[in-house]
N, C-alpha and C. Protein backbone atom coordinates (compact mmCIF):
# COMPACT_ATOMS: atom_id res chain seq x y z
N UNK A 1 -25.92 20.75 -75.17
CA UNK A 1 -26.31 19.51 -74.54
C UNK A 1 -25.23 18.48 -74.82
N UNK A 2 -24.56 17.74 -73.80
CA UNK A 2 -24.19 16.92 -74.24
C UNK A 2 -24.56 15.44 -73.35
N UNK A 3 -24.37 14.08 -73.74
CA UNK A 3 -24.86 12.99 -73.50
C UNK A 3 -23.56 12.05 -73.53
N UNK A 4 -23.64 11.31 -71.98
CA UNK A 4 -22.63 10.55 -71.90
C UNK A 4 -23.07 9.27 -72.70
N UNK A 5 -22.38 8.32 -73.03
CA UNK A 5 -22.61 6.96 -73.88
C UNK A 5 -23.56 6.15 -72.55
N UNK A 6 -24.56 6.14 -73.47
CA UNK A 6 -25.82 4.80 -72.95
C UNK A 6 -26.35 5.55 -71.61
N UNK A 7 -26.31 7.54 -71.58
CA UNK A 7 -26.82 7.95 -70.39
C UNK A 7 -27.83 8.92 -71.13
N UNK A 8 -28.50 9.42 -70.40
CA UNK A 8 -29.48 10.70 -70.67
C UNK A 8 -28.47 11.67 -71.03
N UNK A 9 -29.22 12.75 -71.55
CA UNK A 9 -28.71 13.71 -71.90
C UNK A 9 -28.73 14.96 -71.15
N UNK A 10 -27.76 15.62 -70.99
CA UNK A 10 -27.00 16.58 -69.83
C UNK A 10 -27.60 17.88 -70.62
N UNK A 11 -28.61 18.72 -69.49
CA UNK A 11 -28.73 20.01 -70.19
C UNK A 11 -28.23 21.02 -69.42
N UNK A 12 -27.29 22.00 -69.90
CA UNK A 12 -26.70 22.98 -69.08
C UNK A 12 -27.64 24.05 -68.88
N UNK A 13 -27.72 24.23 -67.83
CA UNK A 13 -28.86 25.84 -67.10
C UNK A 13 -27.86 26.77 -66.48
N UNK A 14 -28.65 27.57 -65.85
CA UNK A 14 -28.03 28.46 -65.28
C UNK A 14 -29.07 28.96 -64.50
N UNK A 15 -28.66 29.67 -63.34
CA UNK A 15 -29.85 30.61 -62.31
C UNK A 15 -28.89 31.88 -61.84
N UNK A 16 -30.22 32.63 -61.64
CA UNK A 16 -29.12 34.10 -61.18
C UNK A 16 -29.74 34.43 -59.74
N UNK A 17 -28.81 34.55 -58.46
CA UNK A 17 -29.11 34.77 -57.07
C UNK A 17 -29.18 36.15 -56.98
N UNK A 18 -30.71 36.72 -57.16
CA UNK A 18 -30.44 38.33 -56.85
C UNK A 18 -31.17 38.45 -55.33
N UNK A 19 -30.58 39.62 -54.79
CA UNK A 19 -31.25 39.66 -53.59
C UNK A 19 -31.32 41.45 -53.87
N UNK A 20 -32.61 42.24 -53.17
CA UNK A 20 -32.48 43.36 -52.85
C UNK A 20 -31.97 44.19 -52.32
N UNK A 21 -31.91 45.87 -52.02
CA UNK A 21 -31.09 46.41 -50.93
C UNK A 21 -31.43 45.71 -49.74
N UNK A 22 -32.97 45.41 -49.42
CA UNK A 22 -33.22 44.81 -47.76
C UNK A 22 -32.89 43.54 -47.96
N UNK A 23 -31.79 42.53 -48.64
CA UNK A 23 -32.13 41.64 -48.35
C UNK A 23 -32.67 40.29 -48.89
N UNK A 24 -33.96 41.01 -49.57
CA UNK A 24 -34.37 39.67 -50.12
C UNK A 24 -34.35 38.90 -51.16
N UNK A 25 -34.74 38.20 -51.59
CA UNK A 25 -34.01 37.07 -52.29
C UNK A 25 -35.48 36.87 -53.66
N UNK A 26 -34.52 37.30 -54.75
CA UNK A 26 -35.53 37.30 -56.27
C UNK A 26 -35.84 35.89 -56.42
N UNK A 27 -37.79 35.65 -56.99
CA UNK A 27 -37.54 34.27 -56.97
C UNK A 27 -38.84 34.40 -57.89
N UNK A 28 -39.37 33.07 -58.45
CA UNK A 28 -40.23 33.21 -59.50
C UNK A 28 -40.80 32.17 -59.49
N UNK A 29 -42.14 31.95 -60.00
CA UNK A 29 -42.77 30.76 -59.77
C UNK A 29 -43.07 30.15 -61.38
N UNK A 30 -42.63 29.01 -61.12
CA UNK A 30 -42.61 29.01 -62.44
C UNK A 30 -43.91 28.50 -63.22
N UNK A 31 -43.92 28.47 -64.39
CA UNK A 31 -45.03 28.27 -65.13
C UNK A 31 -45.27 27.01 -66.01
N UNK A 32 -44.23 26.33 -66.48
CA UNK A 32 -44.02 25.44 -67.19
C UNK A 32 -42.93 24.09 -66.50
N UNK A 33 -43.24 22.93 -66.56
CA UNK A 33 -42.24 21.98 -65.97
C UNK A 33 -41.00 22.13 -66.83
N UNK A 34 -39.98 21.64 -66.27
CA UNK A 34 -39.99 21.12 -64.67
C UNK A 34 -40.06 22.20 -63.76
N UNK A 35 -40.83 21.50 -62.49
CA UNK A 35 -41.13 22.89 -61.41
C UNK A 35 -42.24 23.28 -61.28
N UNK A 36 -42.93 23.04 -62.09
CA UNK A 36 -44.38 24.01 -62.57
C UNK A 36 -44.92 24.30 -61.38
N UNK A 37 -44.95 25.40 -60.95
CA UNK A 37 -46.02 25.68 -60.05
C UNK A 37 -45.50 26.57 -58.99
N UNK A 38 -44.04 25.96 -58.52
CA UNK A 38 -43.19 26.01 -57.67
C UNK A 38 -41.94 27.16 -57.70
N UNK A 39 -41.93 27.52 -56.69
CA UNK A 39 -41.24 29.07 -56.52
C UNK A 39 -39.50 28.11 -56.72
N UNK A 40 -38.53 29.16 -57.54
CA UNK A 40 -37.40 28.96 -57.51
C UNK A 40 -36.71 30.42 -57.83
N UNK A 41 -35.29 30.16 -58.31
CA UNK A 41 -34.83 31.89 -58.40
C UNK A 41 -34.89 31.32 -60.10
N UNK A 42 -34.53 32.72 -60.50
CA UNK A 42 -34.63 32.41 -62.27
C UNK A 42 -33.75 32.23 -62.71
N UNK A 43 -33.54 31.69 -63.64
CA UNK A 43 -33.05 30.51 -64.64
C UNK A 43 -33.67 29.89 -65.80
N UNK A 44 -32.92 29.29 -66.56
CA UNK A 44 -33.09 28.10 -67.83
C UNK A 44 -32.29 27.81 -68.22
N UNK A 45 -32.25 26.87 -69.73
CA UNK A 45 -30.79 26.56 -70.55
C UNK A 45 -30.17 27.62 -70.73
N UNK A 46 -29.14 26.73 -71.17
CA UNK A 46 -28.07 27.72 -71.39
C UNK A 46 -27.89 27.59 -73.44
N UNK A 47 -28.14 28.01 -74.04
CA UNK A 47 -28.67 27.89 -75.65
C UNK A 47 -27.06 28.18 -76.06
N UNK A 48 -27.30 27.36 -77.06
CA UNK A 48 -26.04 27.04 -78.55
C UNK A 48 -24.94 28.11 -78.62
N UNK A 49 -24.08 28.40 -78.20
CA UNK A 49 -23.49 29.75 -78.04
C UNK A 49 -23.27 30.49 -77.46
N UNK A 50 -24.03 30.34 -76.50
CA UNK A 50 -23.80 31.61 -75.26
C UNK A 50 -23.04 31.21 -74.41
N UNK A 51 -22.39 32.04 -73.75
CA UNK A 51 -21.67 32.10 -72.29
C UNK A 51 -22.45 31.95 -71.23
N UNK A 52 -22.58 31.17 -69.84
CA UNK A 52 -23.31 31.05 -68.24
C UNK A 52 -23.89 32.84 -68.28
N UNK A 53 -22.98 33.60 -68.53
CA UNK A 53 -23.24 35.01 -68.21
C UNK A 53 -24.17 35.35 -68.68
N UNK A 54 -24.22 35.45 -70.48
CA UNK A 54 -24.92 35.66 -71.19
C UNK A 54 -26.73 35.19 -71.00
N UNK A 55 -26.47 33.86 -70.67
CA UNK A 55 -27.84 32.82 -70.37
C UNK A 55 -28.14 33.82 -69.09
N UNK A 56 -27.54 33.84 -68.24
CA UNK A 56 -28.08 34.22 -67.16
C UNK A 56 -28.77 35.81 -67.76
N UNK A 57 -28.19 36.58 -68.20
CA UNK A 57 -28.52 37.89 -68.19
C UNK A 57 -30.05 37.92 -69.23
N UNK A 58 -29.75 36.78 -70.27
CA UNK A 58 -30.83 36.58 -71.03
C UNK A 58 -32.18 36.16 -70.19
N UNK A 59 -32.11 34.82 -69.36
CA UNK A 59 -33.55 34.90 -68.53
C UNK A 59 -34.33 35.28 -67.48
N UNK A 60 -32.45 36.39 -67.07
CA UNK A 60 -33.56 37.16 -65.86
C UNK A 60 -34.25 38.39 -66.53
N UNK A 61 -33.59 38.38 -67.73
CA UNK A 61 -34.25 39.76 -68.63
C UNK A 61 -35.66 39.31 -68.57
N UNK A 62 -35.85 37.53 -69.44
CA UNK A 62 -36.97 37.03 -70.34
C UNK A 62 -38.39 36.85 -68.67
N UNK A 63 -37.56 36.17 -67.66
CA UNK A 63 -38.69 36.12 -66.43
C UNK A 63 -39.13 37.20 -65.47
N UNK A 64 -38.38 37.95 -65.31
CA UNK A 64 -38.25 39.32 -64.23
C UNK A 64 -38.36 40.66 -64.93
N UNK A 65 -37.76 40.86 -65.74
CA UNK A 65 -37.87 42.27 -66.69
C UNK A 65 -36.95 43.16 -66.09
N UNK A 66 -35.74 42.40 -65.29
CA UNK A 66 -34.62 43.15 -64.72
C UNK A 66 -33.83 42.46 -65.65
N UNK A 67 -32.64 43.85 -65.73
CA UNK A 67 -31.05 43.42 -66.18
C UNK A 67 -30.39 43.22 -65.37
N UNK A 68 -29.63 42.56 -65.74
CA UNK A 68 -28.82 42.04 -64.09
C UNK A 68 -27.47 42.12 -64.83
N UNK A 69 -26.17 42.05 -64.01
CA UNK A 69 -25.17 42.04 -64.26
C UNK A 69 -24.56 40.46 -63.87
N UNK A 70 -23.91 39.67 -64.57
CA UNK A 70 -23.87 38.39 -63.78
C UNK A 70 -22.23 38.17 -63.11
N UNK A 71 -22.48 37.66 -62.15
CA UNK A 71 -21.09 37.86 -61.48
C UNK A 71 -20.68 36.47 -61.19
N UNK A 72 -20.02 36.45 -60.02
CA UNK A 72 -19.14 34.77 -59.56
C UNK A 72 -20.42 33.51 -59.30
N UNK A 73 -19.39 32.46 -59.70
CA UNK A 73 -20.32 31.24 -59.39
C UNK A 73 -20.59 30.99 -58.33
N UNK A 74 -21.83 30.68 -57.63
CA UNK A 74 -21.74 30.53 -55.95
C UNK A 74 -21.90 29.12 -56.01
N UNK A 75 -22.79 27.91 -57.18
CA UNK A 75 -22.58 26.76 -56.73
C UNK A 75 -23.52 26.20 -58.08
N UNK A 76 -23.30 24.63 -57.93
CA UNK A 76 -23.98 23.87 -59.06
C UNK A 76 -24.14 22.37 -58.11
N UNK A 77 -26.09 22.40 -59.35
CA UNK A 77 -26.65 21.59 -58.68
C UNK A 77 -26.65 20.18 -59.83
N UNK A 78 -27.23 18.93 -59.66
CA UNK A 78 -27.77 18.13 -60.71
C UNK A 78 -29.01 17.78 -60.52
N UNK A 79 -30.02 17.88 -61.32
CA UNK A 79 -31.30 17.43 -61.12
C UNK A 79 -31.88 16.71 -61.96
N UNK A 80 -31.73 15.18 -61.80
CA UNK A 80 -32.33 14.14 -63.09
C UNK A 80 -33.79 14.48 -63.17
N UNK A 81 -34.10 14.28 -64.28
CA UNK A 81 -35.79 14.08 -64.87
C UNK A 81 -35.48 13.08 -65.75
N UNK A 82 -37.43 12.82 -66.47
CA UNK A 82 -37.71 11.66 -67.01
C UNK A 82 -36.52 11.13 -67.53
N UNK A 83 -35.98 11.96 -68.80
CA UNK A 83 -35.84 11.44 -69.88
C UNK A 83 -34.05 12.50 -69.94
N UNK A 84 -33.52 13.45 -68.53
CA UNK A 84 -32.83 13.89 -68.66
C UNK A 84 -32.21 13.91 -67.92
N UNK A 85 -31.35 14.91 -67.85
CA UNK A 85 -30.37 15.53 -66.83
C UNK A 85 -29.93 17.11 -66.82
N UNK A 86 -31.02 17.65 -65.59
CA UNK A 86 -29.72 19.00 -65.57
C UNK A 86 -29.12 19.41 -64.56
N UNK A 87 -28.10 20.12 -65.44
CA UNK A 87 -26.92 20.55 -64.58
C UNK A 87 -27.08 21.89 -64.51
N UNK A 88 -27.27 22.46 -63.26
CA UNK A 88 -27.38 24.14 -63.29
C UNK A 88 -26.62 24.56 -62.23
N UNK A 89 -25.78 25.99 -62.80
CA UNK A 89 -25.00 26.57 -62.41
C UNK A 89 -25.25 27.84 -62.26
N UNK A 90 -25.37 28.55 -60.34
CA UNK A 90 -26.22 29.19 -59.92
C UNK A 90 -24.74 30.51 -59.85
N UNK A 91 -25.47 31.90 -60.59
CA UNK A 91 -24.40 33.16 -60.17
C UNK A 91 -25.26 34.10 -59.46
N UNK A 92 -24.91 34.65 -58.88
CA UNK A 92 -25.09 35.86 -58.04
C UNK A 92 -24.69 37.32 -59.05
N UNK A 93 -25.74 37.70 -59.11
CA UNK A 93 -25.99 38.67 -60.11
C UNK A 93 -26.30 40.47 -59.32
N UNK A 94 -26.47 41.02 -59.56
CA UNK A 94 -26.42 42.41 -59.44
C UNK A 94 -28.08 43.61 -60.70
N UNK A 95 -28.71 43.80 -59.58
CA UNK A 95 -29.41 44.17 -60.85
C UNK A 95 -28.99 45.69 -61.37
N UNK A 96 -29.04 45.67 -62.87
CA UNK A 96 -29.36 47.00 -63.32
C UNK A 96 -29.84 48.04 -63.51
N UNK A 97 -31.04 47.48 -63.95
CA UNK A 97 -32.27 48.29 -64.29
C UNK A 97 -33.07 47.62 -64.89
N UNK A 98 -34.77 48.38 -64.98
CA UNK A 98 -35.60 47.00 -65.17
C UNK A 98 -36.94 47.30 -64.32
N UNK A 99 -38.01 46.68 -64.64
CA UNK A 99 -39.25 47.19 -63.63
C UNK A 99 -39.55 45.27 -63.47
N UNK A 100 -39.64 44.83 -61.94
CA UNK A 100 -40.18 43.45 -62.06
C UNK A 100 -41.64 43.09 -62.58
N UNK A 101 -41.40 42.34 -63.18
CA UNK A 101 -42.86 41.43 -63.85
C UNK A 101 -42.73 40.68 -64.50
N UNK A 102 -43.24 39.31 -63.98
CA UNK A 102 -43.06 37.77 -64.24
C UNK A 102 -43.49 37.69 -65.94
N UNK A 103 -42.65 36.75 -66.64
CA UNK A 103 -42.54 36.97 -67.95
C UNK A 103 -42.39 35.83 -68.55
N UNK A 104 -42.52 34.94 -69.84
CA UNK A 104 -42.03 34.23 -70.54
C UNK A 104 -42.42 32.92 -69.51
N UNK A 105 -41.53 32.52 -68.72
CA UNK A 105 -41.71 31.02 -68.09
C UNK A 105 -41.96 31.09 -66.32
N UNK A 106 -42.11 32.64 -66.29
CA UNK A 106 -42.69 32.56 -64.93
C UNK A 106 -44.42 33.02 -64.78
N UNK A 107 -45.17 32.63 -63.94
CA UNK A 107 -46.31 32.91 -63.61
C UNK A 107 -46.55 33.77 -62.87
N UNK A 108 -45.67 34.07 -61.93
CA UNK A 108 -45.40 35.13 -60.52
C UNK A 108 -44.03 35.33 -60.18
N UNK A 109 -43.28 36.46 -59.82
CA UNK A 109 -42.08 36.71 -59.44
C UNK A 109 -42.24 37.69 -58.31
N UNK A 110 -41.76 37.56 -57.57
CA UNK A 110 -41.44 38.32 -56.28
C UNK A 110 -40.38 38.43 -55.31
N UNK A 111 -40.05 39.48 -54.38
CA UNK A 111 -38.81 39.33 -53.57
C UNK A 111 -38.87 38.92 -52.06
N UNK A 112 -38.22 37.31 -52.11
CA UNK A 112 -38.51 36.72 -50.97
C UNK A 112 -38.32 37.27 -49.38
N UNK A 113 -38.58 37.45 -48.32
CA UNK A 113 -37.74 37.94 -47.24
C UNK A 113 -37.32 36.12 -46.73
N UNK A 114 -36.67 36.44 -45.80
CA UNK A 114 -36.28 35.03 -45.20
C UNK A 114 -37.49 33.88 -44.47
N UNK A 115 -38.28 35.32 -43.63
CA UNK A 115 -40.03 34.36 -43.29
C UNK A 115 -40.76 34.03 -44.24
N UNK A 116 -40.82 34.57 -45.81
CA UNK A 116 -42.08 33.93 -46.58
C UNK A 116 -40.85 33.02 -47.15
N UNK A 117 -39.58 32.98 -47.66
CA UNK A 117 -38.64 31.72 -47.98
C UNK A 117 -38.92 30.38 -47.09
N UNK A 118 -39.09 30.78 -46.34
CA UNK A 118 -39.33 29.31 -45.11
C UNK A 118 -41.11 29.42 -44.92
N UNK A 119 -41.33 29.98 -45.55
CA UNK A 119 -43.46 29.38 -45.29
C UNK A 119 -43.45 28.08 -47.15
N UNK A 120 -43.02 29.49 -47.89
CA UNK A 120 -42.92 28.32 -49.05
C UNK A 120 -42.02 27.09 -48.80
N UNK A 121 -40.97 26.87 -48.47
CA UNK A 121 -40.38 25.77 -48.20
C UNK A 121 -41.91 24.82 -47.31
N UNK A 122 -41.64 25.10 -45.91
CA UNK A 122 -42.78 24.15 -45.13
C UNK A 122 -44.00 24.14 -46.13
N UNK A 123 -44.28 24.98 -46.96
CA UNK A 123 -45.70 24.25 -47.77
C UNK A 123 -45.55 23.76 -49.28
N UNK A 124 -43.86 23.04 -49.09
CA UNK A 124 -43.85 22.36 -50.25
C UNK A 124 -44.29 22.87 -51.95
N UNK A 125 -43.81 24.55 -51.66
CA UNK A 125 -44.09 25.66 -52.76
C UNK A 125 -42.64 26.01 -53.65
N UNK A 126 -41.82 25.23 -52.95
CA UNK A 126 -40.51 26.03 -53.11
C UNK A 126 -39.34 24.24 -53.71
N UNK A 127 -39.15 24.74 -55.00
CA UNK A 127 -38.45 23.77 -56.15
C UNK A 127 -37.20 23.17 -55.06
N UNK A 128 -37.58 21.33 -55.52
CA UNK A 128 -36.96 20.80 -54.75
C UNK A 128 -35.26 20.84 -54.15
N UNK A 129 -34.75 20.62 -53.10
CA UNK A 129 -33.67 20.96 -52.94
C UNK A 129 -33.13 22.30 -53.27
N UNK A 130 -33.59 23.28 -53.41
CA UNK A 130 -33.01 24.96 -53.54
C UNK A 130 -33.01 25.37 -52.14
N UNK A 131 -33.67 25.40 -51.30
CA UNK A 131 -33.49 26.03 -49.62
C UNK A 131 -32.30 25.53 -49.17
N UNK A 132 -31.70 23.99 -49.67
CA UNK A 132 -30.66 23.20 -48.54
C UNK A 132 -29.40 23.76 -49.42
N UNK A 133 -29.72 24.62 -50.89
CA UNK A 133 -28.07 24.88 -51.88
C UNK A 133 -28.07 26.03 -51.38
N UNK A 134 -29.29 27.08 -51.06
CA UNK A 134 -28.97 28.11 -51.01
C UNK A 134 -28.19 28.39 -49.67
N UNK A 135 -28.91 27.64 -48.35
CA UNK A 135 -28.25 27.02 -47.10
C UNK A 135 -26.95 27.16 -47.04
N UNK A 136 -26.57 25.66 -47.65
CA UNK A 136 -25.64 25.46 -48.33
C UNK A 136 -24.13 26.51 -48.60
N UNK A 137 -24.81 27.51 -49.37
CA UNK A 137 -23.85 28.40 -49.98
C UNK A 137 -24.08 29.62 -49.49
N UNK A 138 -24.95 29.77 -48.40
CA UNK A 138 -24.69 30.96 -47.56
C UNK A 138 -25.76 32.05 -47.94
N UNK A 139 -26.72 31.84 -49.13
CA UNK A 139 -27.42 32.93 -49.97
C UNK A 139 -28.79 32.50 -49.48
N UNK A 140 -29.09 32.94 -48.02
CA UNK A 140 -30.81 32.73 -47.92
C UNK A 140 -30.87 34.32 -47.62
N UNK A 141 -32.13 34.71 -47.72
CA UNK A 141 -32.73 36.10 -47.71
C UNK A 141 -31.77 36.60 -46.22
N UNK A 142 -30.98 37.65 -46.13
CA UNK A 142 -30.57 38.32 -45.21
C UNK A 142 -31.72 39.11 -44.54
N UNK A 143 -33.49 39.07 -44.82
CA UNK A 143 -34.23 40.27 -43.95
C UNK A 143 -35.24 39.06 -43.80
């Protein structure tokens, strides 16, 4: 964490963009704020020591129960709260091996196709601003 003079304090995250052979796009609902409730891909901090890679491989292990391999950066977002700031930096990952089931800080995990990505978006299910980065950077469900 670090904190600019007389600003909130900056927490580094990370998210990992997995998509399936058909396509679709790994995503998790989360369980705990910020987000609570609300479908996003998985992620959290990035803890005392570790590498983006490392974090990443650590919470798609801790939310999904997949290993993933973590690969190139596709993009980074900022998202102020109360009392903070985070900064998350989204990779495109590769899975290993692993059986899915929502874990630790997710409530539900599942693999999006591009029609239920856009029902959660229109019903305001889907963590703010992620449809317009993923847009954005080219990574919406290919099926």
């Amino acid at each position: 964490m670090r904190v600019a003079e007389g600003a909130r304090p900056v927490i580094r995250c990370v998210g990992g963009i997995v998509f399936d052979p058909n396509g679709r796009l790994l995503l998790v609902r989360r369980l705990n704020p910020p987000g609570e409730g609300l479908w996003s891909i998985p992620g959290g901090r990035v803890e005392p020591g570790e590498t983006d890679h490392e974090a990443v491989k650590r919470e798609l292990s801790e939310e999904t129960g997949l290993s993933v391999t973590a690969g190139e950066l596709v993009g980074s977002v900022t998202r102020p709260a109360a009392d903070r700031t985070y900064e998350i930096h989204d990779y495109l990952c590769q899975v290993e091996s692993g059986v899915l089931l929502a874990g630790d800080d997710a409530s539900d995990v599942r693999w999006a196709s591009a029609a239920i990505l856009t029902t959660l978006r229109t019903s305001d299910l889907l963590a703010e601003g992620l449809y317009t980065a993923l847009d954005e950077w080219g990574q919406l469900p290919r099926s």
